[in-house]
ModelCIF file with pLDDT and N, C-alpha, C, O atoms, coordinates in Angstrom:
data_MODEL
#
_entry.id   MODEL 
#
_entity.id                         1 
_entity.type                       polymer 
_entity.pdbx_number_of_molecules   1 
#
_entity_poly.entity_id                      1 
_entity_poly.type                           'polypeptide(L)' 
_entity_poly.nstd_linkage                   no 
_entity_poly.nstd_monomer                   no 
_entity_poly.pdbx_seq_one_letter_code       
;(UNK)(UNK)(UNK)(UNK)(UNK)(UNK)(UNK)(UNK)(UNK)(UNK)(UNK)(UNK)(UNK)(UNK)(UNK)(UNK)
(UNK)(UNK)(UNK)(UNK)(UNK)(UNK)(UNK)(UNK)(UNK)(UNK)(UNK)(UNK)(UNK)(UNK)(UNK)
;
_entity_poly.pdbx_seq_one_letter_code_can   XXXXXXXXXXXXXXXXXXXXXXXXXXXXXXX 
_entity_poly.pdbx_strand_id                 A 
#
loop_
_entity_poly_seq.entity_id 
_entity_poly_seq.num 
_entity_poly_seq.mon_id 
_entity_poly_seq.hetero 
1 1  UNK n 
1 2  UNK n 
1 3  UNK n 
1 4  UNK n 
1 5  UNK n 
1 6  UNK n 
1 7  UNK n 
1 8  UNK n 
1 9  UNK n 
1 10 UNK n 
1 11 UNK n 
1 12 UNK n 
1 13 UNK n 
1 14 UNK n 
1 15 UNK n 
1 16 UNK n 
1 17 UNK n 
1 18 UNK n 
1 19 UNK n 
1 20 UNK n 
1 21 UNK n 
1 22 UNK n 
1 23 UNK n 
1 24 UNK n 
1 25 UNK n 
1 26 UNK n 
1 27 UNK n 
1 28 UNK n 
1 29 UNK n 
1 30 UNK n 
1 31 UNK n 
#
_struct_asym.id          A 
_struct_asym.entity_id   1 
#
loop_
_ma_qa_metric.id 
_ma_qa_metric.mode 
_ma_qa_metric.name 
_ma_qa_metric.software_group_id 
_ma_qa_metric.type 
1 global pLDDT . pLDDT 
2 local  pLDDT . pLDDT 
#
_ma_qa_metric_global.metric_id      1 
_ma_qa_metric_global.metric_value   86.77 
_ma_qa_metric_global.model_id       1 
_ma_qa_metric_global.ordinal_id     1 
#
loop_
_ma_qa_metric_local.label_asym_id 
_ma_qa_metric_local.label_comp_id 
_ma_qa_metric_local.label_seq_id 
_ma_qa_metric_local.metric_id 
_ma_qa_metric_local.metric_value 
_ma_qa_metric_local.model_id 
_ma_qa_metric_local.ordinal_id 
A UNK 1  2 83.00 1 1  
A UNK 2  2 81.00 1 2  
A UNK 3  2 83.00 1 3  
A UNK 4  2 83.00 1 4  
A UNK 5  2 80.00 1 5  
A UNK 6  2 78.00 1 6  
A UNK 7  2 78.00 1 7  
A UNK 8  2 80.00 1 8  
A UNK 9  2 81.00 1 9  
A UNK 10 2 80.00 1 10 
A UNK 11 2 83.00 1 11 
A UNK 12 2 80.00 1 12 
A UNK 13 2 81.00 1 13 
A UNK 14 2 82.00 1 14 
A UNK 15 2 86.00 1 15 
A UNK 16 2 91.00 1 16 
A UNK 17 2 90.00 1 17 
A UNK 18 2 92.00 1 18 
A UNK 19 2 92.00 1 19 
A UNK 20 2 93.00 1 20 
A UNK 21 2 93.00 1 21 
A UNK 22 2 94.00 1 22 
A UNK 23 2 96.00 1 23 
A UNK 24 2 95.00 1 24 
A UNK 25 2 95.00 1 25 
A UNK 26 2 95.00 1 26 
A UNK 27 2 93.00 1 27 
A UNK 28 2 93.00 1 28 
A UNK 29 2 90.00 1 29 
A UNK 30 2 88.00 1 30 
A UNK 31 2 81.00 1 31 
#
loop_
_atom_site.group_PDB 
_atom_site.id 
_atom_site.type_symbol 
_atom_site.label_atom_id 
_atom_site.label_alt_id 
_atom_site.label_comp_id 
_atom_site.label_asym_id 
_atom_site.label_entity_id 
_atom_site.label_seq_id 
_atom_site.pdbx_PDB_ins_code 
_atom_site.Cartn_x 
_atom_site.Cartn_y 
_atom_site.Cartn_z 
_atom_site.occupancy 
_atom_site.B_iso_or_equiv 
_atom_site.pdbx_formal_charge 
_atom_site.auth_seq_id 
_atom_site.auth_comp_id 
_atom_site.auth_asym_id 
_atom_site.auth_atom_id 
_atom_site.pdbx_PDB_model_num 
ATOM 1   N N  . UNK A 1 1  ? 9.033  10.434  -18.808 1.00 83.00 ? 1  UNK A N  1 
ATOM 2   C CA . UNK A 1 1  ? 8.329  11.625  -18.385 1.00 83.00 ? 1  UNK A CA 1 
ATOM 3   C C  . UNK A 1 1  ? 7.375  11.440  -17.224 1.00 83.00 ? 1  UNK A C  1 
ATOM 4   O O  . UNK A 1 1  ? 6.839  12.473  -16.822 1.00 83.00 ? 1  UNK A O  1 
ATOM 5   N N  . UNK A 1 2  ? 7.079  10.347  -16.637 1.00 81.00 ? 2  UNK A N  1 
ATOM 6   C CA . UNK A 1 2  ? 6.888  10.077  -15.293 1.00 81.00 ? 2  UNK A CA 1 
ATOM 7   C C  . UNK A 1 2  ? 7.245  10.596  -14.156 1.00 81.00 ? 2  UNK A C  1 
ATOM 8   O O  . UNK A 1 2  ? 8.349  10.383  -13.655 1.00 81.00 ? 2  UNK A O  1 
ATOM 9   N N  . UNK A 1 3  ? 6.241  11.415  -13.572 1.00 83.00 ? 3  UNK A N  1 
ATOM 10  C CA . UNK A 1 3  ? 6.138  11.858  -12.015 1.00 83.00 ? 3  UNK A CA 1 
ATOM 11  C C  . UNK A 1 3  ? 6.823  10.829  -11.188 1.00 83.00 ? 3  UNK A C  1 
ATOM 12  O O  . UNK A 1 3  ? 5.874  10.159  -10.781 1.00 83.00 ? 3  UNK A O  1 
ATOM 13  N N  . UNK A 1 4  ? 7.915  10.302  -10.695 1.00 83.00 ? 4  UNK A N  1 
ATOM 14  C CA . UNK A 1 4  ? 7.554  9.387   -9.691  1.00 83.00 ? 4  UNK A CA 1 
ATOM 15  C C  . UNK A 1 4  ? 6.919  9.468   -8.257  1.00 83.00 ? 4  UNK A C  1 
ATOM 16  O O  . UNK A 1 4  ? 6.661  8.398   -7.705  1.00 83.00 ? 4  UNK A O  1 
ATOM 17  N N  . UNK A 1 5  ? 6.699  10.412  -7.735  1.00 80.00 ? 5  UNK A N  1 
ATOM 18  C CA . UNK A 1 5  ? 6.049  10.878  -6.484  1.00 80.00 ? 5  UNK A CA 1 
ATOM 19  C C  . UNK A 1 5  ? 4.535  11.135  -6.910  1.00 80.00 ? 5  UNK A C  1 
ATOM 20  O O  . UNK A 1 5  ? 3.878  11.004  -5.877  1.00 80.00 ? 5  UNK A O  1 
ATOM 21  N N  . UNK A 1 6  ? 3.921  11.359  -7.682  1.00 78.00 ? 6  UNK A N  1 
ATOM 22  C CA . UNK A 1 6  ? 2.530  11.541  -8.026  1.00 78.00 ? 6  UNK A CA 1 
ATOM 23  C C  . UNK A 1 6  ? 1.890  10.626  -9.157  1.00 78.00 ? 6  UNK A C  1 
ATOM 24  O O  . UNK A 1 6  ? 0.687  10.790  -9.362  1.00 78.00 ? 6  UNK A O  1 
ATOM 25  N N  . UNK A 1 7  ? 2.516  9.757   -9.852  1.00 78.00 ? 7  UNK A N  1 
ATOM 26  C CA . UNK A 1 7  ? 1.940  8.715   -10.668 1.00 78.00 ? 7  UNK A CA 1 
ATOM 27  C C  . UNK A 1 7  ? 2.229  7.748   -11.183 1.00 78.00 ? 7  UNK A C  1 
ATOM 28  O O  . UNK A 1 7  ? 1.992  7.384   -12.335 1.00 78.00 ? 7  UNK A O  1 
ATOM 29  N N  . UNK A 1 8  ? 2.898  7.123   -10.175 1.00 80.00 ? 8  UNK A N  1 
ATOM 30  C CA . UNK A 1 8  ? 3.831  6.112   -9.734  1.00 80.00 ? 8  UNK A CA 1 
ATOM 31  C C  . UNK A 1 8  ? 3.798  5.609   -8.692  1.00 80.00 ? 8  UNK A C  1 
ATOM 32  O O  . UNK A 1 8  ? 4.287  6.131   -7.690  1.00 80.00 ? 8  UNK A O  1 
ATOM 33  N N  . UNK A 1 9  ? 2.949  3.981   -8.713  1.00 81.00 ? 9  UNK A N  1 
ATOM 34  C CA . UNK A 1 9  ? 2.539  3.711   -7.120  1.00 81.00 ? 9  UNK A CA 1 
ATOM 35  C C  . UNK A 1 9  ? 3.262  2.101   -7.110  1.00 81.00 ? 9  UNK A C  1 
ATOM 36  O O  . UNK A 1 9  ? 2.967  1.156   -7.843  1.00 81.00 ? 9  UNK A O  1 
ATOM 37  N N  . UNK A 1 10 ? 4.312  2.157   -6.008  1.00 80.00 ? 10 UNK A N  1 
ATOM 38  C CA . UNK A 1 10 ? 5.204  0.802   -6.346  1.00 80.00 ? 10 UNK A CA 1 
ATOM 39  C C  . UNK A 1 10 ? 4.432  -0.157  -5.273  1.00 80.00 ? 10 UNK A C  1 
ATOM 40  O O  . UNK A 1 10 ? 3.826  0.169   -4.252  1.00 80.00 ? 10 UNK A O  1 
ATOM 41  N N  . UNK A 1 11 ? 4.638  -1.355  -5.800  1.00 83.00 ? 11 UNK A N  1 
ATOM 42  C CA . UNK A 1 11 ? 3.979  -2.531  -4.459  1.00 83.00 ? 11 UNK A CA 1 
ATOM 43  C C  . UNK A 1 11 ? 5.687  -3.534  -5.001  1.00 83.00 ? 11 UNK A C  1 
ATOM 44  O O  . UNK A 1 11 ? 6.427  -3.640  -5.979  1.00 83.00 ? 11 UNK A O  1 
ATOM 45  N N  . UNK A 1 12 ? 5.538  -4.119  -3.422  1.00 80.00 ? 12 UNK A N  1 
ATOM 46  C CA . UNK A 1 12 ? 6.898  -5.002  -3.153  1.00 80.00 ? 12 UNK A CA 1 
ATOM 47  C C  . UNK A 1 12 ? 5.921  -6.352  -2.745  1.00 80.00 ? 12 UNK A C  1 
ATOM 48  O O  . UNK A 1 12 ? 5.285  -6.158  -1.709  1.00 80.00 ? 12 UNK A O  1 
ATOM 49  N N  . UNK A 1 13 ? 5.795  -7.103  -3.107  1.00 81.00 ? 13 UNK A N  1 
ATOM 50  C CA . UNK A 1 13 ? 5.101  -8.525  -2.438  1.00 81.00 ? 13 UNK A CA 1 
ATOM 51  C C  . UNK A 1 13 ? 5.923  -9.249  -1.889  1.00 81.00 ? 13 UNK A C  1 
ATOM 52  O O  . UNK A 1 13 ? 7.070  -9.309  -2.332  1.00 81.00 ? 13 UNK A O  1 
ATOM 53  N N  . UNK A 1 14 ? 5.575  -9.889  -0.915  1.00 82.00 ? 14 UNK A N  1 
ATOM 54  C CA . UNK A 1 14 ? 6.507  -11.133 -0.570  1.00 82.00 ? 14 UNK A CA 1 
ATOM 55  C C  . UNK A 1 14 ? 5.442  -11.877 0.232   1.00 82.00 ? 14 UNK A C  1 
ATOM 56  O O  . UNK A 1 14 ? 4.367  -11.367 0.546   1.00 82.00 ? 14 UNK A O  1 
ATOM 57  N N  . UNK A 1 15 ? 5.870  -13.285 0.580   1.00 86.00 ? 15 UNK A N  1 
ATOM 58  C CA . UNK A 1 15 ? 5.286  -14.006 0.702   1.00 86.00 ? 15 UNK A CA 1 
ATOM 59  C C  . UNK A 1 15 ? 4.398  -13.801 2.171   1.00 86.00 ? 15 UNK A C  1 
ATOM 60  O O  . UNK A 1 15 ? 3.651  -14.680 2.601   1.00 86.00 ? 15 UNK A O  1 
ATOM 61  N N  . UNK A 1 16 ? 4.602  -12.596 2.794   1.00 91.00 ? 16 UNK A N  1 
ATOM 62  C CA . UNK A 1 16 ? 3.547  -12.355 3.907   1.00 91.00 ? 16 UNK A CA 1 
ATOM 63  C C  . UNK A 1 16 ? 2.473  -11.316 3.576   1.00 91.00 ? 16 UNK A C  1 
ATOM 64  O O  . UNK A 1 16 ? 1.529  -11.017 4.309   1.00 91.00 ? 16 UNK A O  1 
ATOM 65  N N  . UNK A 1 17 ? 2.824  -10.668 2.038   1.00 90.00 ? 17 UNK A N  1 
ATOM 66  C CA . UNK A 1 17 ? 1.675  -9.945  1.861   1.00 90.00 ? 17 UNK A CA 1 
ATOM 67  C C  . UNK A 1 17 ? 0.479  -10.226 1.817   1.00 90.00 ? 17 UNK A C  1 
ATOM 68  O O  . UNK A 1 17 ? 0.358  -11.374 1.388   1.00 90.00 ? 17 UNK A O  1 
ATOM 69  N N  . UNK A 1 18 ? -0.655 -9.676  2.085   1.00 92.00 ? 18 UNK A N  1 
ATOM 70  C CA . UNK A 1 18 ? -2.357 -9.866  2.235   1.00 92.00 ? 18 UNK A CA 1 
ATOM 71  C C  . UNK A 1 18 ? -2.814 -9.214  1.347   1.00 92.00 ? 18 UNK A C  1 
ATOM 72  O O  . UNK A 1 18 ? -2.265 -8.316  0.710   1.00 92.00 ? 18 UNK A O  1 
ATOM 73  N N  . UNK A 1 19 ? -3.790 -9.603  1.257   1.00 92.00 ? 19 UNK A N  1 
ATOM 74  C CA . UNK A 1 19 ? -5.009 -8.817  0.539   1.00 92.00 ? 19 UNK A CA 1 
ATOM 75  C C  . UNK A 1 19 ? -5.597 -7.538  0.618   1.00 92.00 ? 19 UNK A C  1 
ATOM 76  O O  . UNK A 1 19 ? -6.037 -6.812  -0.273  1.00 92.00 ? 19 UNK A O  1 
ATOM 77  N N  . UNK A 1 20 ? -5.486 -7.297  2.594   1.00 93.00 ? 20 UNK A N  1 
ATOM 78  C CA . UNK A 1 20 ? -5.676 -6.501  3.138   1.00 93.00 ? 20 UNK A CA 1 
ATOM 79  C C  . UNK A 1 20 ? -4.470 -5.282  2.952   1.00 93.00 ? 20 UNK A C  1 
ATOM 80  O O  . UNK A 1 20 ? -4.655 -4.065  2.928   1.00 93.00 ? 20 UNK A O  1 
ATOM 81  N N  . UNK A 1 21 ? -3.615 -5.779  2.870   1.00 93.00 ? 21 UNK A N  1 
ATOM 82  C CA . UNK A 1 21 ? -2.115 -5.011  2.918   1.00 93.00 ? 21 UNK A CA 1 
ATOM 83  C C  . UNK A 1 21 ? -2.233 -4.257  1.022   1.00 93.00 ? 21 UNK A C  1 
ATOM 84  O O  . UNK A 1 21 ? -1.976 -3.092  0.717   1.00 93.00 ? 21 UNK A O  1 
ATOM 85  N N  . UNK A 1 22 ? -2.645 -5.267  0.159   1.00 94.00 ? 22 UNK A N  1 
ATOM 86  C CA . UNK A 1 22 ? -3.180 -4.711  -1.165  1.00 94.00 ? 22 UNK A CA 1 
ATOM 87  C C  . UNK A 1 22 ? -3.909 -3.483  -1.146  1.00 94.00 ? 22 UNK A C  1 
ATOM 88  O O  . UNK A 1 22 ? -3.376 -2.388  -1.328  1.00 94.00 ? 22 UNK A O  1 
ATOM 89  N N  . UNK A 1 23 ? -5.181 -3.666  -0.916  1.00 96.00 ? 23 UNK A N  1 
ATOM 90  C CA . UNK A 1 23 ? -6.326 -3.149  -0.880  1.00 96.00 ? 23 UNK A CA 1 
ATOM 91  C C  . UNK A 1 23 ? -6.710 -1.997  0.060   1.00 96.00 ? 23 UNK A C  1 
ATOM 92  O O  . UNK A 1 23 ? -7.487 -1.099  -0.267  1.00 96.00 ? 23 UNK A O  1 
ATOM 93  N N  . UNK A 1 24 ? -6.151 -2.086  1.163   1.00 95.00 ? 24 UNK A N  1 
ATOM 94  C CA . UNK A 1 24 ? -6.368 -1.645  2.751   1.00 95.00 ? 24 UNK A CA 1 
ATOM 95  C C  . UNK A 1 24 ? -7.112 -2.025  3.266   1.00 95.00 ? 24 UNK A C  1 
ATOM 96  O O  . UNK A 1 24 ? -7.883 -2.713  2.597   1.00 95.00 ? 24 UNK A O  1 
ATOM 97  N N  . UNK A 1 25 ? -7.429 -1.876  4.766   1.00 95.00 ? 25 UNK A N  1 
ATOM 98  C CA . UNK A 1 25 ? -7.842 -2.559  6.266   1.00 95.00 ? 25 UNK A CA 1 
ATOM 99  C C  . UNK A 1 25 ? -8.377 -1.303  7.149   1.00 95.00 ? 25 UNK A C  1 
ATOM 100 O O  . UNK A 1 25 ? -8.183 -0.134  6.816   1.00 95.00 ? 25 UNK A O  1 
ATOM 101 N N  . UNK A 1 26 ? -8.995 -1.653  8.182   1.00 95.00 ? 26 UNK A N  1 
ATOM 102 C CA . UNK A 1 26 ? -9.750 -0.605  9.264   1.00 95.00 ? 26 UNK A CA 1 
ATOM 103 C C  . UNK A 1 26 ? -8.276 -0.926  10.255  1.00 95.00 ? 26 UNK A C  1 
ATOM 104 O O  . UNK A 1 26 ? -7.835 -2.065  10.414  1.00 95.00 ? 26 UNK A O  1 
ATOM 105 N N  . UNK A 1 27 ? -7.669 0.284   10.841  1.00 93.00 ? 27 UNK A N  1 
ATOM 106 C CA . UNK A 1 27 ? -6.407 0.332   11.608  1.00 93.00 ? 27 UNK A CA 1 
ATOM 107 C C  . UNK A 1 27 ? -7.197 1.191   12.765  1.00 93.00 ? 27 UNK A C  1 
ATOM 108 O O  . UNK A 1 27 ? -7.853 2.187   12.462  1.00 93.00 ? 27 UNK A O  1 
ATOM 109 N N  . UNK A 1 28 ? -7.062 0.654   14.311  1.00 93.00 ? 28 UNK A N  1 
ATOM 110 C CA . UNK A 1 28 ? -7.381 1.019   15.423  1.00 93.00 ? 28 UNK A CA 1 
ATOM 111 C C  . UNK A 1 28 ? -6.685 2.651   15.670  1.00 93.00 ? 28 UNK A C  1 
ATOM 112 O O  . UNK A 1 28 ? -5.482 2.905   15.617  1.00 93.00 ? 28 UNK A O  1 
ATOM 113 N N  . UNK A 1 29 ? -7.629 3.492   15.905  1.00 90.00 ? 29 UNK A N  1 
ATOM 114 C CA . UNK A 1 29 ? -7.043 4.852   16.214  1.00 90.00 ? 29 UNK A CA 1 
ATOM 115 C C  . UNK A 1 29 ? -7.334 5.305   17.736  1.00 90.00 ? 29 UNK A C  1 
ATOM 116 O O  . UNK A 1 29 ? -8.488 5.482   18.126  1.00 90.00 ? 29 UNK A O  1 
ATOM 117 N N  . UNK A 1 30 ? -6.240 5.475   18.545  1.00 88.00 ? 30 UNK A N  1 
ATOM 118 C CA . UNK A 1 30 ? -6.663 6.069   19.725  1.00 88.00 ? 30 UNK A CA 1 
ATOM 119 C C  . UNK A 1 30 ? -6.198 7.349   19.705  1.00 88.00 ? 30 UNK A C  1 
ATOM 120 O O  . UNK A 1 30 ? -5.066 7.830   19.666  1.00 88.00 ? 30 UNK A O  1 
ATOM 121 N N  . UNK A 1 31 ? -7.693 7.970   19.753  1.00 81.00 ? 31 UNK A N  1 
ATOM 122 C CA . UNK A 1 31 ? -7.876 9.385   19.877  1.00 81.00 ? 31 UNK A CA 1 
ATOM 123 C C  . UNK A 1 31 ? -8.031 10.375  21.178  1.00 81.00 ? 31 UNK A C  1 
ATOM 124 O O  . UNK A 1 31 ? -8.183 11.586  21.017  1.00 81.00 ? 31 UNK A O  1 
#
């Protein structure tokens, strides 16, 4: 009985994932 689009959050790891890539990061915006 799972939403998968609203409560269901998948993570794929591999061996270049970060912490940052976990968690999130500040990403440069040109406005």
């Amino acid at each position: 009985g799972f939403n998968l689009t609203s409560e269901v959050e998948r993570v794929v790891f591999h061996k270049d994932y970060t912490y940052s890539d976990f968690i999130g990061c500040l990403m440069p915006n040109n406005s």
